[in-house]
C-alpha atoms as a PDB file:
ATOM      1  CA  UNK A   1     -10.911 117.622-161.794  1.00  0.00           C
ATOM      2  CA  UNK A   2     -12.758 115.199-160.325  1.00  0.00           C
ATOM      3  CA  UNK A   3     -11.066 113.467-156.818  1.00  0.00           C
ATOM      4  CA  UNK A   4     -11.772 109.885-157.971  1.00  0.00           C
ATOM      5  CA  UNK A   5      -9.704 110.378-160.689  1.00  0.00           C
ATOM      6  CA  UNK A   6      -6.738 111.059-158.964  1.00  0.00           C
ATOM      7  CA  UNK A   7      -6.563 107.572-156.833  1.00  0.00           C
ATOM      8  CA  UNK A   8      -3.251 105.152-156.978  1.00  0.00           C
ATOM      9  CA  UNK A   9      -5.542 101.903-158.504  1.00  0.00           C
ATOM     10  CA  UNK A  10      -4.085  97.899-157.901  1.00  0.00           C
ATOM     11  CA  UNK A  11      -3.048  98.246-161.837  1.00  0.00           C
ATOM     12  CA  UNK A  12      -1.032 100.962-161.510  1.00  0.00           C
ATOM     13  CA  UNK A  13       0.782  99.832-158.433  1.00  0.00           C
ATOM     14  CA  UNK A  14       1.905  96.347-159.921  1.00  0.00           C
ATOM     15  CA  UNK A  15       2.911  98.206-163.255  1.00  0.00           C
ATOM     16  CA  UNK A  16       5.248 100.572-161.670  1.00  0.00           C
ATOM     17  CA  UNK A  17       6.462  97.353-158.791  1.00  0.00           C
ATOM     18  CA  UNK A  18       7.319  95.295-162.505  1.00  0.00           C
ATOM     19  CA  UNK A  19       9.254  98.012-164.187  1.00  0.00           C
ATOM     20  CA  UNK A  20      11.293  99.012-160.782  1.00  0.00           C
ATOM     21  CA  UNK A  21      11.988  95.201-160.166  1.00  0.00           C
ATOM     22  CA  UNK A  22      13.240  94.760-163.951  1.00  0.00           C
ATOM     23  CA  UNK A  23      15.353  97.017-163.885  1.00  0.00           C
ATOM     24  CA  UNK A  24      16.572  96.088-160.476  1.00  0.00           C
ATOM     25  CA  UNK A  25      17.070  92.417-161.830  1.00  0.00           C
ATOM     26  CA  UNK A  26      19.284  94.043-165.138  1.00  0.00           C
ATOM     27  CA  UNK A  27      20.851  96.246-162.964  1.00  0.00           C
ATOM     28  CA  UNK A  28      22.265  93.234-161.090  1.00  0.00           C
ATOM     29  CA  UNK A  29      22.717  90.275-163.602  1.00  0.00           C
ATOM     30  CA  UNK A  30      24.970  93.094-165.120  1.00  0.00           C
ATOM     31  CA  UNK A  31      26.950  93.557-162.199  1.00  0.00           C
ATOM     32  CA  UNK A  32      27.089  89.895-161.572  1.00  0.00           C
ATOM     33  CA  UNK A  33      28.747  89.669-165.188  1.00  0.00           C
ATOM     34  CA  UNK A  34      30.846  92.581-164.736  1.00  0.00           C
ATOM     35  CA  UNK A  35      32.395  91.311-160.939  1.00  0.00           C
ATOM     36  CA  UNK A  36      34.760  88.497-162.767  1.00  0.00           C
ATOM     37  CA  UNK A  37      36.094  90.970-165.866  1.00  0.00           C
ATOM     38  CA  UNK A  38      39.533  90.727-164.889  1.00  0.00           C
ATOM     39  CA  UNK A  39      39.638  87.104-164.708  1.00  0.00           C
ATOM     40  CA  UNK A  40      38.004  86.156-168.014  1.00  0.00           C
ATOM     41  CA  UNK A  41      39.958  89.034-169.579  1.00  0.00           C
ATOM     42  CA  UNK A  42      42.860  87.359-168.424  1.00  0.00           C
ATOM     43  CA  UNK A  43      41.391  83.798-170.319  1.00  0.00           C
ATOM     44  CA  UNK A  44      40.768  85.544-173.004  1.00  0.00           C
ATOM     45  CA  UNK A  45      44.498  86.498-173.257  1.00  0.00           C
ATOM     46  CA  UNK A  46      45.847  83.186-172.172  1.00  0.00           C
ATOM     47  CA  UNK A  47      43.841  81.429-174.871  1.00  0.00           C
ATOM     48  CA  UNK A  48      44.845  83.874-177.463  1.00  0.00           C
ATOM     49  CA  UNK A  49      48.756  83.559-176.437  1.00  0.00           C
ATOM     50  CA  UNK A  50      48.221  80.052-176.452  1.00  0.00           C
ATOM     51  CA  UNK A  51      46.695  79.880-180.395  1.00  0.00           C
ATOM     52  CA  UNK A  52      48.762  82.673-182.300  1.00  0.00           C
ATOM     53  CA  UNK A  53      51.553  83.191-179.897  1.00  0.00           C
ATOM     54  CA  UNK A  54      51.124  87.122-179.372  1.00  0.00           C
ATOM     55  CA  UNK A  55      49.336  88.600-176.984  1.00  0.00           C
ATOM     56  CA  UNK A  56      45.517  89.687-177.868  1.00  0.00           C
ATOM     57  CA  UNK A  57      45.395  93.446-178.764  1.00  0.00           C
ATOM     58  CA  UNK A  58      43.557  95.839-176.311  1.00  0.00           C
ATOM     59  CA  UNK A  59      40.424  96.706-178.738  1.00  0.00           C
ATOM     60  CA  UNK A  60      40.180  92.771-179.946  1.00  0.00           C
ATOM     61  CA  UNK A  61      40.030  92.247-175.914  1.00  0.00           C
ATOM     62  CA  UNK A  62      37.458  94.537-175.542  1.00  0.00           C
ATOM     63  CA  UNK A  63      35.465  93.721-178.628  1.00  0.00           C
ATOM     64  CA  UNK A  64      35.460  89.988-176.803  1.00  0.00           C
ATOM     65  CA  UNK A  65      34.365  91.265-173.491  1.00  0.00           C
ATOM     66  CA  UNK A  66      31.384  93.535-174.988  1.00  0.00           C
ATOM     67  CA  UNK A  67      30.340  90.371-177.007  1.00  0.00           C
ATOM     68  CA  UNK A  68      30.556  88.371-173.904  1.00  0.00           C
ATOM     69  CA  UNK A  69      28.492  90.993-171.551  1.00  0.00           C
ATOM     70  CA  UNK A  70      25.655  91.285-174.351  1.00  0.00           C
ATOM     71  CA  UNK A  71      25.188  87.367-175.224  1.00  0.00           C
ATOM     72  CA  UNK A  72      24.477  87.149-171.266  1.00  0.00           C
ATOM     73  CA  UNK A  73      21.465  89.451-171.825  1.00  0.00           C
ATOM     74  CA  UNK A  74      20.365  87.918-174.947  1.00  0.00           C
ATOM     75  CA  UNK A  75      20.619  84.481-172.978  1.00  0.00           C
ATOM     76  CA  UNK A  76      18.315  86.042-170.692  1.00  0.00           C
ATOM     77  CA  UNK A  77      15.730  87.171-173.351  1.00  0.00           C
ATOM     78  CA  UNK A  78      15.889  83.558-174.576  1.00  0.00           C
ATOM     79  CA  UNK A  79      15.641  81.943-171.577  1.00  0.00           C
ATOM     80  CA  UNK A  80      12.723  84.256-170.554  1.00  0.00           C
ATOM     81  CA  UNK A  81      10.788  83.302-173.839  1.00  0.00           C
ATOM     82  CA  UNK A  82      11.451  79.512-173.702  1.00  0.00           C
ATOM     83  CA  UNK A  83      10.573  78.882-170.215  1.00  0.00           C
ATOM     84  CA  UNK A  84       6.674  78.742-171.370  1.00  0.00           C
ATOM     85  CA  UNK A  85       7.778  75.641-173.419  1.00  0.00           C
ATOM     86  CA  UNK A  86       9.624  73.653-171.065  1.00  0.00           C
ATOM     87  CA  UNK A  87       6.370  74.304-168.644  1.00  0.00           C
ATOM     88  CA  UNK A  88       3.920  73.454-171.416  1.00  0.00           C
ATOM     89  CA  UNK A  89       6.075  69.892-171.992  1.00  0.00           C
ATOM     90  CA  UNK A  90       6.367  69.030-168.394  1.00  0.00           C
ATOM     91  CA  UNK A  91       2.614  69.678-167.963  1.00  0.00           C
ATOM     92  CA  UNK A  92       3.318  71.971-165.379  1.00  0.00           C
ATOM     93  CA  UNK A  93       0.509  74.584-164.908  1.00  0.00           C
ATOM     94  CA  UNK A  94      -1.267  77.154-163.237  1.00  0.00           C
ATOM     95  CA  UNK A  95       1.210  76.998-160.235  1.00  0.00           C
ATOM     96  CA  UNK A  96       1.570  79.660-157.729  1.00  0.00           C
ATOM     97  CA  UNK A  97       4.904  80.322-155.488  1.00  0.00           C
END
């Protein structure tokens, strides 16, 4: 095998830097969403009490809670997809950090 073959190249680098760093950034937004469980848990319940008089059953709870914890990553695909139009209206481009 030839030696050239074998060398770590600028494309490779920034492909595996992306992929580590996405997962990093999922890997926290869900912890960030998982920190206040207890609190919105406990909203949920209040607001249930509150409409039907009962308390909310432990698998409706935790039907709400999974629905809430996967609309925050779809918000995040959404978000990620419609930035490029709120740049392209503001006439903001080719900008570097």
């Amino acid at each position: 095998m030839d030696p050239d073959s074998k060398k770590v190249t600028f494309p490779l680098v920034m492909a595996v830097g992306v992929a580590v760093i996405g997962s990093l950034q999922f890997g926290y937004n869900t912890g960030v969403i998982n920190a206040p469980q207890t609190v919105i848990e406990k909203f949920y319940n209040e607001t249930w009490s509150q409409r039907y008089s009962e308390p909310i059953s432990a698998g409706s709870l935790t039907t709400l809670w999974s629905f809430s914890v996967s609309i925050f990553s779809i918000g995040g695909i959404f978000g990620s997809f419609s930035v490029g139009l709120f740049v392209n209206r503001r006439k903001v481009r080719r900008q570097r950090l």
